[in-house]
PDB file of N, CA and C in Angstrom:
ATOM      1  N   UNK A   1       9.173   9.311 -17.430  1.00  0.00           N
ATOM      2  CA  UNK A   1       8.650   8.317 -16.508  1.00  0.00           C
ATOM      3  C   UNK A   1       9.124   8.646 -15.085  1.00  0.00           C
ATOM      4  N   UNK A   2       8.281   7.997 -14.474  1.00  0.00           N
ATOM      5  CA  UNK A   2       8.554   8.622 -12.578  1.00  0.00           C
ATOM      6  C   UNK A   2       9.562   7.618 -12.280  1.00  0.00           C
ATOM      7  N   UNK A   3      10.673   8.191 -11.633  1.00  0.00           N
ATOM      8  CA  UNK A   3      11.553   7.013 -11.415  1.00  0.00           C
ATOM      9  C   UNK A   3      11.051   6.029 -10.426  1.00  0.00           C
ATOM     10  N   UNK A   4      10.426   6.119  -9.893  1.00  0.00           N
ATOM     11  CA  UNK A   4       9.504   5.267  -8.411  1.00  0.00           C
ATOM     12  C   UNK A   4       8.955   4.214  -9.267  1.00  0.00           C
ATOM     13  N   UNK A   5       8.860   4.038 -10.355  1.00  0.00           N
ATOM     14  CA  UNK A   5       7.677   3.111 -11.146  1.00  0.00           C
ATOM     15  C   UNK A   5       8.514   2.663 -12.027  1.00  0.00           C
ATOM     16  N   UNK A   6       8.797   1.348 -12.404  1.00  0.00           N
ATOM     17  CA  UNK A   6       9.850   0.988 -13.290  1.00  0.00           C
ATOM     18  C   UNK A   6       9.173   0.885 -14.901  1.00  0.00           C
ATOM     19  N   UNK A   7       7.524   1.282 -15.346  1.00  0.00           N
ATOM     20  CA  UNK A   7       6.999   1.642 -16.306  1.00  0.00           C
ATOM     21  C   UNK A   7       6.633   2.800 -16.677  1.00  0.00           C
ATOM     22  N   UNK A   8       6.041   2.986 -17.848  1.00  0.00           N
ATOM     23  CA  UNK A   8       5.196   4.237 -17.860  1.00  0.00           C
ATOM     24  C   UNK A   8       3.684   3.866 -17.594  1.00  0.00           C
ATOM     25  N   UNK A   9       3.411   2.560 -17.847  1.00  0.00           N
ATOM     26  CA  UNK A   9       1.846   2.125 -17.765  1.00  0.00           C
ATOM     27  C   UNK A   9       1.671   1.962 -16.062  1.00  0.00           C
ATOM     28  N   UNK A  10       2.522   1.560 -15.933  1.00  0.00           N
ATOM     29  CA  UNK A  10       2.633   1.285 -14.043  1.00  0.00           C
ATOM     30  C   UNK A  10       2.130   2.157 -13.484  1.00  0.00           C
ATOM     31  N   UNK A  11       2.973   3.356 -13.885  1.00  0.00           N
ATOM     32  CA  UNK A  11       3.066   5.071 -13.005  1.00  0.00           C
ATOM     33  C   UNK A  11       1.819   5.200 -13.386  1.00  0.00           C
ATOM     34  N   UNK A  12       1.236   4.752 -14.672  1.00  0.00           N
ATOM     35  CA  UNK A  12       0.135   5.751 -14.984  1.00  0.00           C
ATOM     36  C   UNK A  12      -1.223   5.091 -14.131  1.00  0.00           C
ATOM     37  N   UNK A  13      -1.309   3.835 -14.087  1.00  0.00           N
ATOM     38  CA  UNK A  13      -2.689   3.236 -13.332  1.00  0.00           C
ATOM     39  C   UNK A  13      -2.408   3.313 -12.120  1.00  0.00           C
ATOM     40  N   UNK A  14      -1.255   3.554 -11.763  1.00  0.00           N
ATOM     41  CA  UNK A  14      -0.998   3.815  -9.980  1.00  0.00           C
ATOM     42  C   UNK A  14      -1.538   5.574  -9.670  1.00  0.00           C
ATOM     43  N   UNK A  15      -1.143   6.090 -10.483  1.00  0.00           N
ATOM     44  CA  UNK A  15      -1.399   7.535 -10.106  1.00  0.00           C
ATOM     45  C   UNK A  15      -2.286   8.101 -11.103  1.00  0.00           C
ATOM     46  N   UNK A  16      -2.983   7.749 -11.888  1.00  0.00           N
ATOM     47  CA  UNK A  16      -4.146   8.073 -12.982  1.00  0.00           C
ATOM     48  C   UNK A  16      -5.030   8.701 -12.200  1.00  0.00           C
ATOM     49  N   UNK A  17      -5.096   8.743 -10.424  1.00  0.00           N
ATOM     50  CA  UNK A  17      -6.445   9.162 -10.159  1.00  0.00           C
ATOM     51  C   UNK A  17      -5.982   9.270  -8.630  1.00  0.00           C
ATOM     52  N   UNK A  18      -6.543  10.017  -8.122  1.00  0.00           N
ATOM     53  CA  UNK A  18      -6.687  10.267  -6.623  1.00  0.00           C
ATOM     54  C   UNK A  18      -8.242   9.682  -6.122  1.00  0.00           C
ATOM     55  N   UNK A  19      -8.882   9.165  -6.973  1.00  0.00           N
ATOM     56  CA  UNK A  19     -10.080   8.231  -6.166  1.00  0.00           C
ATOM     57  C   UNK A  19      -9.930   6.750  -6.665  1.00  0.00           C
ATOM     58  N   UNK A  20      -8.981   6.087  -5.393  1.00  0.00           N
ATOM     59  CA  UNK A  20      -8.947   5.201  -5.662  1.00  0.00           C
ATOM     60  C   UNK A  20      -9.955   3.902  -6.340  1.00  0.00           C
ATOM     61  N   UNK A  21     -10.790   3.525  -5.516  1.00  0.00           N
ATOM     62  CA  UNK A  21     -12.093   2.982  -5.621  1.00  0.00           C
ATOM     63  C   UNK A  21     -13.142   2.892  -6.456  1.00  0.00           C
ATOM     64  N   UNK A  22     -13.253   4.228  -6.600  1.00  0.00           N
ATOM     65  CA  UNK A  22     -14.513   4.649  -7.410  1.00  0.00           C
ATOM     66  C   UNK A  22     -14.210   4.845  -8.818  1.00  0.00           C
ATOM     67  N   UNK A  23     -13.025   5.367  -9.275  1.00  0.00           N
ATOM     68  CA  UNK A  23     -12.347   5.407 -10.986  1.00  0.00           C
ATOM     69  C   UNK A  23     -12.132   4.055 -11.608  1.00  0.00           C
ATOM     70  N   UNK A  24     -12.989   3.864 -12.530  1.00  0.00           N
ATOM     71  CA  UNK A  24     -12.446   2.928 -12.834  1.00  0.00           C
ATOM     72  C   UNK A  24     -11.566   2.923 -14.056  1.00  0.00           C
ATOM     73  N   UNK A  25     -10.889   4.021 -14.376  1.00  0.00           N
ATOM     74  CA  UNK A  25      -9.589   4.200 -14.965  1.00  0.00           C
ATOM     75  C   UNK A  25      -8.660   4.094 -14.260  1.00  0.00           C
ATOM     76  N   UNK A  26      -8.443   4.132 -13.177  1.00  0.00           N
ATOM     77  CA  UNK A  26      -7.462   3.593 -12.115  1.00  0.00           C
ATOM     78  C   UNK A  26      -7.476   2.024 -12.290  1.00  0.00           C
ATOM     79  N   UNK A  27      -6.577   0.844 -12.051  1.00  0.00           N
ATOM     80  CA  UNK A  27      -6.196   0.100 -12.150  1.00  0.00           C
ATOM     81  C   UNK A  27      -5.479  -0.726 -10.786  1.00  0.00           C
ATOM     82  N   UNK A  28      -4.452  -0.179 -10.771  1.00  0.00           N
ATOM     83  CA  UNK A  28      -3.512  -0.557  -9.157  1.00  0.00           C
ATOM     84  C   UNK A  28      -3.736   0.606  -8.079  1.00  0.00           C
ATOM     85  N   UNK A  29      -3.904  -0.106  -7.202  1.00  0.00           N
ATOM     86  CA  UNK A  29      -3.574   0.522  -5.821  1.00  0.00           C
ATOM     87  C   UNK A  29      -2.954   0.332  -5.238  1.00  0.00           C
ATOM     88  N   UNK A  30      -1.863   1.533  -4.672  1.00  0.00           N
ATOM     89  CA  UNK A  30      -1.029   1.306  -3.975  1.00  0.00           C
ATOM     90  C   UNK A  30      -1.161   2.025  -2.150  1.00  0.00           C
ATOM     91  N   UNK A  31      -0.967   1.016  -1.291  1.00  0.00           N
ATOM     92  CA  UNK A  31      -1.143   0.821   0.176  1.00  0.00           C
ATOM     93  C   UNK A  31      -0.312   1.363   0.579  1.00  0.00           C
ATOM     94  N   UNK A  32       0.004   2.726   0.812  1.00  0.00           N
ATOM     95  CA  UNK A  32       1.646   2.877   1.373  1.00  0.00           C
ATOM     96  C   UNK A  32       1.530   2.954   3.092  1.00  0.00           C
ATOM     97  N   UNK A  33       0.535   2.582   3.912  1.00  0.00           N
ATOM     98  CA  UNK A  33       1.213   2.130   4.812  1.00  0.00           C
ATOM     99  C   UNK A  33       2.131   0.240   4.676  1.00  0.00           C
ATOM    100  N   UNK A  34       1.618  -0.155   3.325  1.00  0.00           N
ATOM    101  CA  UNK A  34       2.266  -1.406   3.869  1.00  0.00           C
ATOM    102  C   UNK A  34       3.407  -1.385   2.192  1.00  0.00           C
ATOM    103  N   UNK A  35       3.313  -0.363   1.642  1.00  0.00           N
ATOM    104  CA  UNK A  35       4.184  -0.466   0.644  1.00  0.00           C
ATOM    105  C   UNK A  35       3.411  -1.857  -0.148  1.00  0.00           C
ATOM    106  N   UNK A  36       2.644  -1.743  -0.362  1.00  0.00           N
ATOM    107  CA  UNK A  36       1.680  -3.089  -1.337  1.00  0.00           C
ATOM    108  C   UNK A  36       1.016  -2.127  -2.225  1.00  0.00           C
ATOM    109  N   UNK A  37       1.151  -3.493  -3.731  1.00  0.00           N
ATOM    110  CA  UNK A  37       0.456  -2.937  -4.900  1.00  0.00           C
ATOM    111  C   UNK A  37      -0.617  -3.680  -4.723  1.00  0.00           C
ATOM    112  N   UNK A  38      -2.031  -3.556  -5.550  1.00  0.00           N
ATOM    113  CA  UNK A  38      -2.302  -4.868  -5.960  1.00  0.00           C
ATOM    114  C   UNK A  38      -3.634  -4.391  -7.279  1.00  0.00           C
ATOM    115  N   UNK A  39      -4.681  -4.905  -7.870  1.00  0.00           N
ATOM    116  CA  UNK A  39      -5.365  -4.757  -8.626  1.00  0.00           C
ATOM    117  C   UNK A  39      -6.903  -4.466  -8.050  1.00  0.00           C
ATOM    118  N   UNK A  40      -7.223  -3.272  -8.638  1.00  0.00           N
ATOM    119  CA  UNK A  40      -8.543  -2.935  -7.844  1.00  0.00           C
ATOM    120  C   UNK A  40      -9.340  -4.143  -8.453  1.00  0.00           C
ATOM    121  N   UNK A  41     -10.241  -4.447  -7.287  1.00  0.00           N
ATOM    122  CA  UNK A  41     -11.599  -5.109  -7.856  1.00  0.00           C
ATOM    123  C   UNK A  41     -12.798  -4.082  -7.589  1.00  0.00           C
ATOM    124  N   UNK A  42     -13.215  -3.728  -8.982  1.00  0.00           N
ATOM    125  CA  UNK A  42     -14.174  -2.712  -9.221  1.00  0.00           C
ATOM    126  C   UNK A  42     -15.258  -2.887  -8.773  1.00  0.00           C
ATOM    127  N   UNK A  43     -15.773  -3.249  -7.975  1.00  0.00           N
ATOM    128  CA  UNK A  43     -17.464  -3.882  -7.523  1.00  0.00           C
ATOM    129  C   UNK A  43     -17.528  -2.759  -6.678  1.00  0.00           C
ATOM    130  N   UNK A  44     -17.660  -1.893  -6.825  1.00  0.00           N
ATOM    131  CA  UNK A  44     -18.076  -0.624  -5.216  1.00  0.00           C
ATOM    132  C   UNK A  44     -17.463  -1.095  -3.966  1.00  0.00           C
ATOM    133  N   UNK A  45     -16.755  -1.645  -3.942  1.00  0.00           N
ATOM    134  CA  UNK A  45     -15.641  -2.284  -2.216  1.00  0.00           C
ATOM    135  C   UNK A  45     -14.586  -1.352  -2.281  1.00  0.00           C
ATOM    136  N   UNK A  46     -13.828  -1.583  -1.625  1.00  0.00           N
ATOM    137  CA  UNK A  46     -12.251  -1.609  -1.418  1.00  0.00           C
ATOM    138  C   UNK A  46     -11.427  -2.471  -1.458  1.00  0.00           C
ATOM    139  N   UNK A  47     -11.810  -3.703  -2.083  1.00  0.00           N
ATOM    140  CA  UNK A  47     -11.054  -4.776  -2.652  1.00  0.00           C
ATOM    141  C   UNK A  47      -9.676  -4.699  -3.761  1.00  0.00           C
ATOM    142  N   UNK A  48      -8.806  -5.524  -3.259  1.00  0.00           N
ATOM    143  CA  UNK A  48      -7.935  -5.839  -4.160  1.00  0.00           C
ATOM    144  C   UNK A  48      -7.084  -6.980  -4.480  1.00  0.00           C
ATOM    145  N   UNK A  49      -6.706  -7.145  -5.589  1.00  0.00           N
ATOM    146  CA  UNK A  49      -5.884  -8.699  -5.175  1.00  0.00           C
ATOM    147  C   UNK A  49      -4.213  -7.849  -5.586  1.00  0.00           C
ATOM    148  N   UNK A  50      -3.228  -8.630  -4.310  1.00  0.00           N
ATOM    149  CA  UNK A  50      -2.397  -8.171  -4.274  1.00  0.00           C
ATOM    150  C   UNK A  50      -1.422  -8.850  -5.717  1.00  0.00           C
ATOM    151  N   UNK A  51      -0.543  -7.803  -5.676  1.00  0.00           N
ATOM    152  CA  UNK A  51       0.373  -8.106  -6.960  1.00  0.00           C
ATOM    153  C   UNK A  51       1.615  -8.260  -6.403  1.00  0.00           C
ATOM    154  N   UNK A  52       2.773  -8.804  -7.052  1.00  0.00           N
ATOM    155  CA  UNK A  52       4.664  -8.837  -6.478  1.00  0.00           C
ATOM    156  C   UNK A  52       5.409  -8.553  -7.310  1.00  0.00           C
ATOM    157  N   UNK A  53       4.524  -8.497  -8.743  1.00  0.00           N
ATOM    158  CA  UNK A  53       5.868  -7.907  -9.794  1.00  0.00           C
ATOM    159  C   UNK A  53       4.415  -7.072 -11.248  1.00  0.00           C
ATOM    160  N   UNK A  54       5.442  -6.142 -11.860  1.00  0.00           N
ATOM    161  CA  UNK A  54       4.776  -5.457 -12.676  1.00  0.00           C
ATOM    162  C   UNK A  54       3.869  -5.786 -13.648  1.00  0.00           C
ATOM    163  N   UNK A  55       2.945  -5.983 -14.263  1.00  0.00           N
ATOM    164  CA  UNK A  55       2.323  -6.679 -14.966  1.00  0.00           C
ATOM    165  C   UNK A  55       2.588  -6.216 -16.395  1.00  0.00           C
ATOM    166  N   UNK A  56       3.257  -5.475 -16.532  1.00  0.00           N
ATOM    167  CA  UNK A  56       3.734  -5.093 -18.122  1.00  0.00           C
ATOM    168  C   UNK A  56       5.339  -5.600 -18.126  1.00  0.00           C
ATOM    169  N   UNK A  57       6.005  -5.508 -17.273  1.00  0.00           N
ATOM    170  CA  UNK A  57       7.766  -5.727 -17.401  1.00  0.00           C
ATOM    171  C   UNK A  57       8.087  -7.265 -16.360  1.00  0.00           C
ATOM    172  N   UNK A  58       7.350  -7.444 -15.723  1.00  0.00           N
ATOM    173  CA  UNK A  58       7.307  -8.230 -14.896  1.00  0.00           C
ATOM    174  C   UNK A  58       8.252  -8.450 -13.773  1.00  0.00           C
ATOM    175  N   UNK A  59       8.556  -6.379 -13.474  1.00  0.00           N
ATOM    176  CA  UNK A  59       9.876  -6.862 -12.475  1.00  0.00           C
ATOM    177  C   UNK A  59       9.130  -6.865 -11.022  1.00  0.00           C
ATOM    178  N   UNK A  60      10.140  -7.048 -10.100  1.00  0.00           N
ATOM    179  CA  UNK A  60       9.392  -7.700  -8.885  1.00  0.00           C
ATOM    180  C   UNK A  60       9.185  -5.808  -8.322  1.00  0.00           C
ATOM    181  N   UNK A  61       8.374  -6.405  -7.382  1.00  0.00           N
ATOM    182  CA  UNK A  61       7.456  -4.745  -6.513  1.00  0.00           C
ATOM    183  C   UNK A  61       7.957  -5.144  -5.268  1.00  0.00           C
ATOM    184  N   UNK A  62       8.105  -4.456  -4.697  1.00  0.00           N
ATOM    185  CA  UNK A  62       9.101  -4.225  -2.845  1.00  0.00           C
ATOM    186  C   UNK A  62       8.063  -5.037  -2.361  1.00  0.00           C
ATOM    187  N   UNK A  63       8.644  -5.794  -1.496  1.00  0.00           N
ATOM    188  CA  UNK A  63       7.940  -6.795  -0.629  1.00  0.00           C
ATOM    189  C   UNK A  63       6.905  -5.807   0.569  1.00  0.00           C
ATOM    190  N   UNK A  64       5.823  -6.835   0.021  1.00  0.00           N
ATOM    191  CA  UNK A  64       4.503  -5.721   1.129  1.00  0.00           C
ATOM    192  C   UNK A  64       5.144  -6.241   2.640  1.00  0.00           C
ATOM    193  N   UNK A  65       4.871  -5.469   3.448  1.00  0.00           N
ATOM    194  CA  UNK A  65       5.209  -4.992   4.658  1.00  0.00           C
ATOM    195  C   UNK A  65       3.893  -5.089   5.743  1.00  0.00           C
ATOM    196  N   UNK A  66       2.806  -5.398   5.246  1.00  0.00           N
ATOM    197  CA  UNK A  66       1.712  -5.813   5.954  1.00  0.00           C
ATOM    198  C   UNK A  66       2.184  -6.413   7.361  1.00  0.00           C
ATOM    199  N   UNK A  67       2.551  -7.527   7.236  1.00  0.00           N
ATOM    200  CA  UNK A  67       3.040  -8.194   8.437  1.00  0.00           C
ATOM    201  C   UNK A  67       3.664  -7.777   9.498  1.00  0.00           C
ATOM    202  N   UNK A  68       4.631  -6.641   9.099  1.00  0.00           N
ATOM    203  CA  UNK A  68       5.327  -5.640   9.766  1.00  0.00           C
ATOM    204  C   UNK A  68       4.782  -4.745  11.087  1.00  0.00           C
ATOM    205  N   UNK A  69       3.787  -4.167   9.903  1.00  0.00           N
ATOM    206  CA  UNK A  69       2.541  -3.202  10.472  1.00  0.00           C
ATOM    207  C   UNK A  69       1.846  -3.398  11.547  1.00  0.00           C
ATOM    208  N   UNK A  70       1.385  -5.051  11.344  1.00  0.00           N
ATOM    209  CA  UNK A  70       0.778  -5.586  12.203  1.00  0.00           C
ATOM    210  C   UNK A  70       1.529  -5.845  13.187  1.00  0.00           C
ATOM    211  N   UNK A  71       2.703  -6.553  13.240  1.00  0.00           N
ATOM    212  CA  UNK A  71       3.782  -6.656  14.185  1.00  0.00           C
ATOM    213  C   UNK A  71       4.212  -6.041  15.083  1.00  0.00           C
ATOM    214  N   UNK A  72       4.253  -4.459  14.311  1.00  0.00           N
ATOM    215  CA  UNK A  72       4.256  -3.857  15.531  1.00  0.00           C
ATOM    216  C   UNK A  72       3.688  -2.813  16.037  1.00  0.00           C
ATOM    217  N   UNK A  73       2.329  -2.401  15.433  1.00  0.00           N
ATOM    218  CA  UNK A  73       1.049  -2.184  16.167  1.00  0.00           C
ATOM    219  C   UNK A  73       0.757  -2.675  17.398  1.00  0.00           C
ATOM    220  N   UNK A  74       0.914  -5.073  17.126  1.00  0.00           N
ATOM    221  CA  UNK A  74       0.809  -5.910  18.198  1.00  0.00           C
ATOM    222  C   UNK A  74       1.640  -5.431  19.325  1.00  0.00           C
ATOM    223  N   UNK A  75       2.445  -5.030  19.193  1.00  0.00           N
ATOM    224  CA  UNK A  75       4.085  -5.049  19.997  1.00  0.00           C
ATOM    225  C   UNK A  75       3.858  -3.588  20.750  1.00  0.00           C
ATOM    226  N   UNK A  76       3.114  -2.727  20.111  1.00  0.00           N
ATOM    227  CA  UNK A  76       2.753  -1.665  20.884  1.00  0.00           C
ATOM    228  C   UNK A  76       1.543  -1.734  21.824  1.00  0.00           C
ATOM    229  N   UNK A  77       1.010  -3.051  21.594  1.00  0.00           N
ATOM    230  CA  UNK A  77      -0.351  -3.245  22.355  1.00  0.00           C
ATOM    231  C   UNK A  77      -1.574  -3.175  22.050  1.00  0.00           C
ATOM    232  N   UNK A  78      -1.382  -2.930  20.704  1.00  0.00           N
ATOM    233  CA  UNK A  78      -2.913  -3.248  19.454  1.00  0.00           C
ATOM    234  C   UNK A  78      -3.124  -4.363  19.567  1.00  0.00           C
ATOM    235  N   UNK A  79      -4.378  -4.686  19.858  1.00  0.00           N
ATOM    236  CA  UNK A  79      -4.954  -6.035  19.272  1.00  0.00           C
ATOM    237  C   UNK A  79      -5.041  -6.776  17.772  1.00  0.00           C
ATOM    238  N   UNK A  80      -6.153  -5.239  17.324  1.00  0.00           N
ATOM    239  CA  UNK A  80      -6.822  -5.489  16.141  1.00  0.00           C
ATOM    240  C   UNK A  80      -6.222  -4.304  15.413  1.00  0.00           C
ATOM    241  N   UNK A  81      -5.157  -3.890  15.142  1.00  0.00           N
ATOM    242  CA  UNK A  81      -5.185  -2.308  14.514  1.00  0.00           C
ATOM    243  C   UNK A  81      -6.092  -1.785  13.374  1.00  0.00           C
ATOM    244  N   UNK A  82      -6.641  -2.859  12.810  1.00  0.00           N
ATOM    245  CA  UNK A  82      -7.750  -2.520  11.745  1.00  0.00           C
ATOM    246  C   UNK A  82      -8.813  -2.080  12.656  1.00  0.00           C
ATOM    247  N   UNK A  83      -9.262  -2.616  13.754  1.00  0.00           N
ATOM    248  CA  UNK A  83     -11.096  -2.570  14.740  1.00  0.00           C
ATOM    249  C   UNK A  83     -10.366  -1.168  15.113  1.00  0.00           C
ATOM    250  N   UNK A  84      -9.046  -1.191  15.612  1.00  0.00           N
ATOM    251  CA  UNK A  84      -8.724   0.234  16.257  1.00  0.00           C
ATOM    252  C   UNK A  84      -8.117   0.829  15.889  1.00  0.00           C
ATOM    253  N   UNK A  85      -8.460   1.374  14.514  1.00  0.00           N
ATOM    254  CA  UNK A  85      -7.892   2.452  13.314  1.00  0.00           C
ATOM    255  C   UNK A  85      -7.512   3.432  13.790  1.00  0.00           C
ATOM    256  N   UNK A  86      -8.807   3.994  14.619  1.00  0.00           N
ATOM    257  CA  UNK A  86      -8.400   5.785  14.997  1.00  0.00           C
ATOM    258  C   UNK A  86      -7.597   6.102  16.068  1.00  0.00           C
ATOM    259  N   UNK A  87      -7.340   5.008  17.038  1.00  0.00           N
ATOM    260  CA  UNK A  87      -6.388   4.768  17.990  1.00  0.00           C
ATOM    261  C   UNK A  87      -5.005   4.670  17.610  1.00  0.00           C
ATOM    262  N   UNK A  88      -4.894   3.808  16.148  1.00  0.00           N
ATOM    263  CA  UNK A  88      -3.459   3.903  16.288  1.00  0.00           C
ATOM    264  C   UNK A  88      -2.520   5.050  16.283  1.00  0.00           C
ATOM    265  N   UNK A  89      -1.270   5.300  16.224  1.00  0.00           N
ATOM    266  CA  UNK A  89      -0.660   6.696  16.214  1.00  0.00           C
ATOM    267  C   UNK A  89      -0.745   7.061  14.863  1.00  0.00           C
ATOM    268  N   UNK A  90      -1.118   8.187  14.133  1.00  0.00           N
ATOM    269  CA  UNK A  90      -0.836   9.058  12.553  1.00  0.00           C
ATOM    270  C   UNK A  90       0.339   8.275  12.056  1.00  0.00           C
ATOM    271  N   UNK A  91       1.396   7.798  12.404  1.00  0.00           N
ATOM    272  CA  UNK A  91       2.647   7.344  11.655  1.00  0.00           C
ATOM    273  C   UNK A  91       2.342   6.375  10.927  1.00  0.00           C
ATOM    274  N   UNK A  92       1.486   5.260  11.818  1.00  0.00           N
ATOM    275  CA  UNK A  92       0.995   4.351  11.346  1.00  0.00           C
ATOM    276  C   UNK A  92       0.371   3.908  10.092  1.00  0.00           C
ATOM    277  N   UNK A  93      -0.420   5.599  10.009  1.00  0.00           N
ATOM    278  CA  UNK A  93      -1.852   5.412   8.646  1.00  0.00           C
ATOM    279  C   UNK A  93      -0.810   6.125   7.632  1.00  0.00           C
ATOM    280  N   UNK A  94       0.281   5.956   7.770  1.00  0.00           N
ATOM    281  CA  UNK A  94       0.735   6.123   6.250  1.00  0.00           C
ATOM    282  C   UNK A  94       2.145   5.171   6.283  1.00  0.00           C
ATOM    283  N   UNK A  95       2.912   6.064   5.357  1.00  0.00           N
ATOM    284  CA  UNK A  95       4.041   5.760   5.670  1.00  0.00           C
ATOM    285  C   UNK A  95       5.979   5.761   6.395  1.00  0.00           C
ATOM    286  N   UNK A  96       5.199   6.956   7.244  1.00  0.00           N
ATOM    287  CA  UNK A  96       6.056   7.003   8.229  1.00  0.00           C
ATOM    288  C   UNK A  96       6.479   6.409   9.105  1.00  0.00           C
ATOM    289  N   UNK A  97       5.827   5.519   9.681  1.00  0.00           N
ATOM    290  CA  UNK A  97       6.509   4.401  10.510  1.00  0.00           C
ATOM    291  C   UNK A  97       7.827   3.770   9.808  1.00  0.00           C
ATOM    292  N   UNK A  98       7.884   2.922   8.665  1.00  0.00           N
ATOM    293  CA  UNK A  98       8.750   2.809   7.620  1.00  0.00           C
ATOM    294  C   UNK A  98       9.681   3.564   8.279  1.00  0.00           C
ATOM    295  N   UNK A  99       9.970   4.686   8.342  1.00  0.00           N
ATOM    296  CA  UNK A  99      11.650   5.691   8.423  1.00  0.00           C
ATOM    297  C   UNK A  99      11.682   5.865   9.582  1.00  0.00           C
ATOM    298  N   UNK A 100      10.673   5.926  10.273  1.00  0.00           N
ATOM    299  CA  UNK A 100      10.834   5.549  12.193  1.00  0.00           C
ATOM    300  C   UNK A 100      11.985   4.212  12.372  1.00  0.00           C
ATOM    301  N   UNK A 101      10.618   3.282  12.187  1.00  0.00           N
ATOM    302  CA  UNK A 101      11.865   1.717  12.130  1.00  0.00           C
ATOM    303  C   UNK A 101      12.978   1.843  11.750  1.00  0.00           C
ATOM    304  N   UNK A 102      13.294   2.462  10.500  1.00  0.00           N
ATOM    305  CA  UNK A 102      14.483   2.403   9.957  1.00  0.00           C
ATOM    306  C   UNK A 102      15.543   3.151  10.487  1.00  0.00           C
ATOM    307  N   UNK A 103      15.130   4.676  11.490  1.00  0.00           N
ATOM    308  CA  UNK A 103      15.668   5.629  12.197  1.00  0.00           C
ATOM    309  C   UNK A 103      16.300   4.618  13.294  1.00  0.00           C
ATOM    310  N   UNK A 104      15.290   4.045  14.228  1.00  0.00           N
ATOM    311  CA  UNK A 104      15.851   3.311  15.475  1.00  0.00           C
ATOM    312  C   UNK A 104      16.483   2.246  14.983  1.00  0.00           C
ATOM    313  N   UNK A 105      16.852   1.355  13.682  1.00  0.00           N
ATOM    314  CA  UNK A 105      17.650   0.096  13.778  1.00  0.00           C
ATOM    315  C   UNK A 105      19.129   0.578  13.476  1.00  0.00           C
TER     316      UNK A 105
END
């Protein structure tokens, strides 16, 4: 088992597939700019409903960080960082910002 995943069923619907969306043997998606899990909704979208703990062991999942993101996108002078995706900096669209923040505190 991947130590990152406190299951084996976890690891496996998180990483079963590199197309998120479209597999529907995939199951969870995971957001790593905001460190969020949640459950695909299969309808051809990009929908999901977010999750906080494992659905087989039921331990808790790292608190999503969404708010963060947004925080300080805002704080850099984003409005909308979603309307202005391609504007924001590369650190942003993943998860490098994460070890930035964590570098400067």
């Amino acid at each position: 088992m991947d130590e990152k995943y406190c299951c084996n069923d976890f690891a496996y619907f998180v990483t079963t597939s590199k197309d998120d969306f479209t597999d529907t043997n995939k199951l969870i998606y995971h957001d790593i700019r905001f460190d969020e899990y949640g459950l695909i909704i299969h309808d051809g979208g990009q929908s999901y409903i977010v999750i906080t703990h494992c659905p087989w062991t039921g331990e808790k999942l790292p608190e999503s960080k969404k708010e963060l993101w947004f925080d300080e996108l805002e704080a850099r002078g984003f409005e909308d960082p979603l309307s202005e995706y391609d504007s924001i900096p590369n650190e942003y669209k993943s998860d490098k910002w994460m070890t930035l923040k964590e570098i400067q505190e």
